[in-house]
C-alpha atoms as a PDB file:
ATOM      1  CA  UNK A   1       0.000   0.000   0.000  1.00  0.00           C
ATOM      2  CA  UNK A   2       2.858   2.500   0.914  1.00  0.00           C
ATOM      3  CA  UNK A   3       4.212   1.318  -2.822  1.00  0.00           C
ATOM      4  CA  UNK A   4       0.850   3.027  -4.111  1.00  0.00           C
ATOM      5  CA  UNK A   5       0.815   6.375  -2.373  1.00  0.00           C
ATOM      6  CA  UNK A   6       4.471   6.889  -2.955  1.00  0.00           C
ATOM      7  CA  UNK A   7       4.102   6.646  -7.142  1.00  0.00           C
ATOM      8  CA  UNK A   8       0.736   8.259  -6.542  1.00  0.00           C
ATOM      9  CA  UNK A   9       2.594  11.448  -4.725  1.00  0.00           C
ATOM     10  CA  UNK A  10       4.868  11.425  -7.231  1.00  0.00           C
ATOM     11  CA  UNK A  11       2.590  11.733 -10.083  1.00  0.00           C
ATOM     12  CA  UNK A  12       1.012  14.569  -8.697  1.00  0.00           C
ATOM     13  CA  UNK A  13       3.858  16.477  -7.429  1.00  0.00           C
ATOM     14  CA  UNK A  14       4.883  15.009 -11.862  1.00  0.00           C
ATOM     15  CA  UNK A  15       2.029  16.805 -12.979  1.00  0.00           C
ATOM     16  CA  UNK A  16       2.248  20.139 -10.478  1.00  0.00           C
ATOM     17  CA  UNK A  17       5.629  20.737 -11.666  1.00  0.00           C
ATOM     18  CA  UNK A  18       5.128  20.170 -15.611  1.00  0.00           C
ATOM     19  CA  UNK A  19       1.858  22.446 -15.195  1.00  0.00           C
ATOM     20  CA  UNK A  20       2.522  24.786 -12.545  1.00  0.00           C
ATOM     21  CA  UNK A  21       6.030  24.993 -11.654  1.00  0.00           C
ATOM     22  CA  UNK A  22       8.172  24.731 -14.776  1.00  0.00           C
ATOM     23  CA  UNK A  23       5.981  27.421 -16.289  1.00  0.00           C
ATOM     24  CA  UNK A  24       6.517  29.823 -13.089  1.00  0.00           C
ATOM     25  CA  UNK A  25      10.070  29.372 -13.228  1.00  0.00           C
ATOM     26  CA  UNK A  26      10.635  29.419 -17.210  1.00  0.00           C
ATOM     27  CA  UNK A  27       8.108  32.944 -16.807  1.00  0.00           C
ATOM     28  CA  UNK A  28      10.430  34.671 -14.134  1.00  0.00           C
ATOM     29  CA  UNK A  29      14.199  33.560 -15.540  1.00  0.00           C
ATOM     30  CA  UNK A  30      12.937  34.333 -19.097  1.00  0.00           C
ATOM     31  CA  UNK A  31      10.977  37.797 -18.526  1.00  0.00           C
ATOM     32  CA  UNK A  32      14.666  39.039 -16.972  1.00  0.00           C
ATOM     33  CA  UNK A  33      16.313  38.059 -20.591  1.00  0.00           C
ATOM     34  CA  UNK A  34      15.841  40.935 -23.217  1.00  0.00           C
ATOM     35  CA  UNK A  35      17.424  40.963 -26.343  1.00  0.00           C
ATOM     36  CA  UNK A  36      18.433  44.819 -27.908  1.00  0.00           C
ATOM     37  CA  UNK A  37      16.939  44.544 -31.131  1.00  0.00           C
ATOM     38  CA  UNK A  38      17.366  48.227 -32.659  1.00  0.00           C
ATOM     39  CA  UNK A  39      14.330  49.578 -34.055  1.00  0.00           C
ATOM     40  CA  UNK A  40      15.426  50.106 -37.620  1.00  0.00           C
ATOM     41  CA  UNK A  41      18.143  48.145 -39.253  1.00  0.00           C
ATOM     42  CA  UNK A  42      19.939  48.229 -42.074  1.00  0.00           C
ATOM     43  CA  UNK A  43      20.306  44.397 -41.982  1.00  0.00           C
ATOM     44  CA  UNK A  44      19.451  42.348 -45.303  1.00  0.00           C
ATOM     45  CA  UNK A  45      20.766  39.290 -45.691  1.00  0.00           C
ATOM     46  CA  UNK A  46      19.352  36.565 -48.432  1.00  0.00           C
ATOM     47  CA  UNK A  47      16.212  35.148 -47.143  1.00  0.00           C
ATOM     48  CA  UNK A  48      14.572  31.649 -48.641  1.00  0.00           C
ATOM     49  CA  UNK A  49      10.980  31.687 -48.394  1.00  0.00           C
ATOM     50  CA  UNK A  50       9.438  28.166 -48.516  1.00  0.00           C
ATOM     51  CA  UNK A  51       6.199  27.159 -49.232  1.00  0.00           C
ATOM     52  CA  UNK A  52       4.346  23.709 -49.613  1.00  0.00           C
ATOM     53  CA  UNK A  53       0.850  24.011 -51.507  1.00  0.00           C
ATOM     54  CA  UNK A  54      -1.946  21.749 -52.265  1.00  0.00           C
ATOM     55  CA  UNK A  55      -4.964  22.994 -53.608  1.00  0.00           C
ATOM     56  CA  UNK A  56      -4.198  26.554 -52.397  1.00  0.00           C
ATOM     57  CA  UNK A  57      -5.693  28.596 -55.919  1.00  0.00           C
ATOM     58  CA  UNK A  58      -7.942  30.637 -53.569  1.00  0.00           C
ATOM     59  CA  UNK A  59      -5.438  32.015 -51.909  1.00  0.00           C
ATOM     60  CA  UNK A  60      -1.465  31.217 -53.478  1.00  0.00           C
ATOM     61  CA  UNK A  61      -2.086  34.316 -55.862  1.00  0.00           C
ATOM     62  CA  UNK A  62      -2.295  36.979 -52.987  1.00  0.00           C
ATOM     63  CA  UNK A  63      -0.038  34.842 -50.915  1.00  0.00           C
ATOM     64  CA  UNK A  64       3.150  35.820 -53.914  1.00  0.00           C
ATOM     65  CA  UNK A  65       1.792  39.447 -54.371  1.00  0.00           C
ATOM     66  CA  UNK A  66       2.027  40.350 -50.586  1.00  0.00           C
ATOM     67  CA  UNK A  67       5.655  38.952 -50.942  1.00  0.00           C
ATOM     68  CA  UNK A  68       6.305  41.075 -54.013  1.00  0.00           C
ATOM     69  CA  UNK A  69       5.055  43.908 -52.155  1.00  0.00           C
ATOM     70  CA  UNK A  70       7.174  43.611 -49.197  1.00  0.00           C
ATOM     71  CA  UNK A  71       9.648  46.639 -48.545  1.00  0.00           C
ATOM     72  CA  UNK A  72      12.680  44.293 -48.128  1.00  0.00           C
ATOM     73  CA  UNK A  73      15.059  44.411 -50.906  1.00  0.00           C
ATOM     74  CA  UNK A  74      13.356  40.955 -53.762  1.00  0.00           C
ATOM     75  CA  UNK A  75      16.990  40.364 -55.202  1.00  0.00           C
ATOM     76  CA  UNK A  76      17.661  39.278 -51.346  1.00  0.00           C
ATOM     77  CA  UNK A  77      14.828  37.077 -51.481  1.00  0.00           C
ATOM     78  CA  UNK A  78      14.065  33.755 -53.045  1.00  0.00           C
ATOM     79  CA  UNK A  79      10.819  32.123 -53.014  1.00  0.00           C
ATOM     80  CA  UNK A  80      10.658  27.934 -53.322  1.00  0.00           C
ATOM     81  CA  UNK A  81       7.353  26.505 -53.763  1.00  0.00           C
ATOM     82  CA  UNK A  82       6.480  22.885 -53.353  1.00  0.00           C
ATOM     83  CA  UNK A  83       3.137  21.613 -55.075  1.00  0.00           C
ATOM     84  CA  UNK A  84       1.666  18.653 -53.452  1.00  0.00           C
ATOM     85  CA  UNK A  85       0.314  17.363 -56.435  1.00  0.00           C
ATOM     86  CA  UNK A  86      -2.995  20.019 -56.596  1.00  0.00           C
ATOM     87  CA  UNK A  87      -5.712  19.050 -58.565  1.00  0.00           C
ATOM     88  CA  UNK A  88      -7.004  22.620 -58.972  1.00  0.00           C
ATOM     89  CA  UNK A  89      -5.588  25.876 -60.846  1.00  0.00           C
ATOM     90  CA  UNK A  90      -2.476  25.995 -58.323  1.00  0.00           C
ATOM     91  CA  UNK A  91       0.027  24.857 -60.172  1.00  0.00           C
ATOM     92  CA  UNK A  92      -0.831  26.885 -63.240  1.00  0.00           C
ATOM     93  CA  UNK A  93      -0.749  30.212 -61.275  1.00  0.00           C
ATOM     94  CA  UNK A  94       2.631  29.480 -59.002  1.00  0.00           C
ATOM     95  CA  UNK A  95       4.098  28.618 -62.527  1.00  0.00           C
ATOM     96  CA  UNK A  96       3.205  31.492 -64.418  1.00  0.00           C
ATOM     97  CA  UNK A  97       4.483  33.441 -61.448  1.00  0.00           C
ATOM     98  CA  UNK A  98       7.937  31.114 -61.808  1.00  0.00           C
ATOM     99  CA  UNK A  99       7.978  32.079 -65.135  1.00  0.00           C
ATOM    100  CA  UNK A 100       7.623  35.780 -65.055  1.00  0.00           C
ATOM    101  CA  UNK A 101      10.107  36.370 -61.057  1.00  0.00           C
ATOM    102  CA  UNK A 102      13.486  34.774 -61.818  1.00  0.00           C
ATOM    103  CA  UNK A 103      13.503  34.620 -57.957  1.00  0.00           C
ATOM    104  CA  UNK A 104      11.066  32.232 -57.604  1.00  0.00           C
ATOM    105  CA  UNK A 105      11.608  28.286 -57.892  1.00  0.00           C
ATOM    106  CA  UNK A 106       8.567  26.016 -58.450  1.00  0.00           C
ATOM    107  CA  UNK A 107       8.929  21.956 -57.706  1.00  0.00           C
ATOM    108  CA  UNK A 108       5.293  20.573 -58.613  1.00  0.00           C
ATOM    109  CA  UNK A 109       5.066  16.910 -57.471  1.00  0.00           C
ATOM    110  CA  UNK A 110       2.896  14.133 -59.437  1.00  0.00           C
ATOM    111  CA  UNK A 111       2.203  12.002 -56.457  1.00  0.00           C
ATOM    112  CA  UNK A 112       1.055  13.128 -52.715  1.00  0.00           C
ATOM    113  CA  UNK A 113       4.339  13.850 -50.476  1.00  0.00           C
ATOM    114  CA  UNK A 114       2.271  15.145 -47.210  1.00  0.00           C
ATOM    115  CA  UNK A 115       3.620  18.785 -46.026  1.00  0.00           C
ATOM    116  CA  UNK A 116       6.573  17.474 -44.332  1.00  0.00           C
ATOM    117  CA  UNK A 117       8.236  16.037 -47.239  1.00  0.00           C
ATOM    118  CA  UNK A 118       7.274  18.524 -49.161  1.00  0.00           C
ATOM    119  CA  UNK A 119       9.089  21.345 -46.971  1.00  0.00           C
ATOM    120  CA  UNK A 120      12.115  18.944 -46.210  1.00  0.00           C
ATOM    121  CA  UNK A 121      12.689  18.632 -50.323  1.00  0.00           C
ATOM    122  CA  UNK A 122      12.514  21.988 -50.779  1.00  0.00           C
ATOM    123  CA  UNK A 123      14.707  23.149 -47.777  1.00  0.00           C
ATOM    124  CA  UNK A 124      17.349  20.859 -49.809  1.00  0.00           C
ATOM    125  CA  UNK A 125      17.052  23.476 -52.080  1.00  0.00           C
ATOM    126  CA  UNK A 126      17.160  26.652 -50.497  1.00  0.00           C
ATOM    127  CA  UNK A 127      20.159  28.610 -50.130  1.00  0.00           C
ATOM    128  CA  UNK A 128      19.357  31.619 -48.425  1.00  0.00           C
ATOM    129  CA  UNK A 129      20.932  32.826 -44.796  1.00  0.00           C
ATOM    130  CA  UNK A 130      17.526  32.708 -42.952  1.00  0.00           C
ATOM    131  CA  UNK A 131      14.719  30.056 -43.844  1.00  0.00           C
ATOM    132  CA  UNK A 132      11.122  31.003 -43.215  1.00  0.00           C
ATOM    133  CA  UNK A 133       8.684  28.703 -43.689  1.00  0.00           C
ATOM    134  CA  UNK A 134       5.349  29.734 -44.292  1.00  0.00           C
ATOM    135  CA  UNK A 135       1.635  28.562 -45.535  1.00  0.00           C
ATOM    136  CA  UNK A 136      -0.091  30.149 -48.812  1.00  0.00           C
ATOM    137  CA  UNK A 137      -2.988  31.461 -46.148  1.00  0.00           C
ATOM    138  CA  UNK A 138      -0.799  33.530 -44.202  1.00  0.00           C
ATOM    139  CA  UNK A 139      -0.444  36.899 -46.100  1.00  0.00           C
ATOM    140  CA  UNK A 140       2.918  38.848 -45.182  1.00  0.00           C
ATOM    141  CA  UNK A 141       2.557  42.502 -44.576  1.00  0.00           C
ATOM    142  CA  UNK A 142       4.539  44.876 -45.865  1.00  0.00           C
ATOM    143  CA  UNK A 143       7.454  44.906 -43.341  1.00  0.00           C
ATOM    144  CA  UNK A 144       6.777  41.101 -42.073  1.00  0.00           C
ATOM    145  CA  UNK A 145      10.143  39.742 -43.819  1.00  0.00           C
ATOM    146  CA  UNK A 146      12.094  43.022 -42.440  1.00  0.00           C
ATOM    147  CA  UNK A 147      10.827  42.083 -38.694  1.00  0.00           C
ATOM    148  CA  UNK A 148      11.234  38.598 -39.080  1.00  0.00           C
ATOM    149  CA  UNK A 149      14.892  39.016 -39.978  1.00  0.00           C
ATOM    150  CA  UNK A 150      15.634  41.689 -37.748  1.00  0.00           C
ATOM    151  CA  UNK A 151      16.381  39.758 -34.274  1.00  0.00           C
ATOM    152  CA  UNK A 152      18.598  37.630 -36.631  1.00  0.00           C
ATOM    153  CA  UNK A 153      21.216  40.465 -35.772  1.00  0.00           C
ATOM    154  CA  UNK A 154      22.123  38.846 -32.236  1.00  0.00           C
ATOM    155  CA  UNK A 155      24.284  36.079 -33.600  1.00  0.00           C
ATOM    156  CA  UNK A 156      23.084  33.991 -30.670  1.00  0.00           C
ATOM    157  CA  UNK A 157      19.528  34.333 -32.353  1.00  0.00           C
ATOM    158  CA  UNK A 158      18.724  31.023 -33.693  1.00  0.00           C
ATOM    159  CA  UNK A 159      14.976  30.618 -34.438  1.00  0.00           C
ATOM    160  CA  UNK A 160      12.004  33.407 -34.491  1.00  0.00           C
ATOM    161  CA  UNK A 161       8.451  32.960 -34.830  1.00  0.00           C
ATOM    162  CA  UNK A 162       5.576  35.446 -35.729  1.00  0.00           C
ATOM    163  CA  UNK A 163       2.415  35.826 -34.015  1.00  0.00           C
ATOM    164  CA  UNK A 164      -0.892  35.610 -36.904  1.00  0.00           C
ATOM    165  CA  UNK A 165      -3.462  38.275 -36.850  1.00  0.00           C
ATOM    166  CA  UNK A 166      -6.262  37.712 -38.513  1.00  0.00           C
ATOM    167  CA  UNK A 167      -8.219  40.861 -40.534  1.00  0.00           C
ATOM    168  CA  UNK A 168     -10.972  40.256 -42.385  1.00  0.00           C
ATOM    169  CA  UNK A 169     -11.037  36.301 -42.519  1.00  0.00           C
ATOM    170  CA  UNK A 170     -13.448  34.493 -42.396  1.00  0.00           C
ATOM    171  CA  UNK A 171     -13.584  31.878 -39.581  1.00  0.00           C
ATOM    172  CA  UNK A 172     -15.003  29.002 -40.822  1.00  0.00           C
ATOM    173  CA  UNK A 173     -12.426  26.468 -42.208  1.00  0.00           C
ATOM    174  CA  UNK A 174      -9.495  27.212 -40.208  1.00  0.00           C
ATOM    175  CA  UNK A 175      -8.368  25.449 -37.394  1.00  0.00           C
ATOM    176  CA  UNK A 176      -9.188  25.854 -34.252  1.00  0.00           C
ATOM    177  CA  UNK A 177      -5.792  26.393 -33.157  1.00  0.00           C
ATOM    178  CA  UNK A 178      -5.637  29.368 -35.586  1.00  0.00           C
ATOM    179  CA  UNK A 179      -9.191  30.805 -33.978  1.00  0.00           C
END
């Protein structure tokens, strides 16, 4: 019986620390970390923007112009798009974009690959300082490459991530983790 309260204390004190205690202490060591990141920056260097698509003609077209319309500089950008083997007008429209933006590199697949794949074969290809991966749904804004790249100035700046706001969307169809 002592056997059974023992492993039963420590599952709870198991489950107190991964919910209540690592987050307390991971909150009060990290909020006394800042890194400077100036405001404005001069700082361009080559950025690979990958994409994997399936069936994404609603949306791949505005996806590309909101990257053409970004302020940071397009001959430090390069744009690799995977297509998952759509069945719809996707391919067609990243292609003619391919065609026209020497910057951008299409790789449609014939046979399903699944998103992971898809990303890893096209990372294979990228040669740009800074990766960001990204999903034809998520429009950039004008400065989103500049601030994404930005805390990349701190060498010991490994990995950033972006926070999605949504404007205008609708809300049906999208995850609920994206809600």
């Amino acid at each position: 019986m002592i056997i059974l309260q023992i492993i039963l204390w420590f599952l709870i004190a198991l489950i107190f620390h991964t919910y209540v205690l690592y987050p307390l202490i991971l909150s009060i060591f990290g909020s006394t970390k800042k890194h400077n990141i100036p405001e404005k920056s001069d700082y361009t260097p080559d950025v690979c923007i990958i994409m994997s698509l399936f069936n994404e003609e609603s949306v791949i077209k505005d996806k590309i112009e909101s990257i053409l319309k970004s302020y940071y500089p397009i001959d430090k950008i390069k744009l690799i798009i995977g297509s998952d083997n759509s069945t719809d007008q996707t391919n067609k429209i990243v292609q003619e974009y391919a065609d026209k933006y020497e910057f951008i590199t299409f790789v449609p697949f014939s046979t399903r690959q699944g998103k992971s794949n898809v990303i890893n074969a096209m990372i294979d290809k990228a040669d740009g300082d800074i990766l960001i991966l990204s999903d034809a749904n998520v429009m950039f804004d004008n400065n989103t490459i500049k601030e994404i790249v930005k805390p990349f100035i701190d060498k010991k700046i490994g990995l950033v991530d972006t926070r999605m706001t949504n404007t205008g969307l609708k809300k049906e169809g999208i995850s609920i983790q994206e809600k």
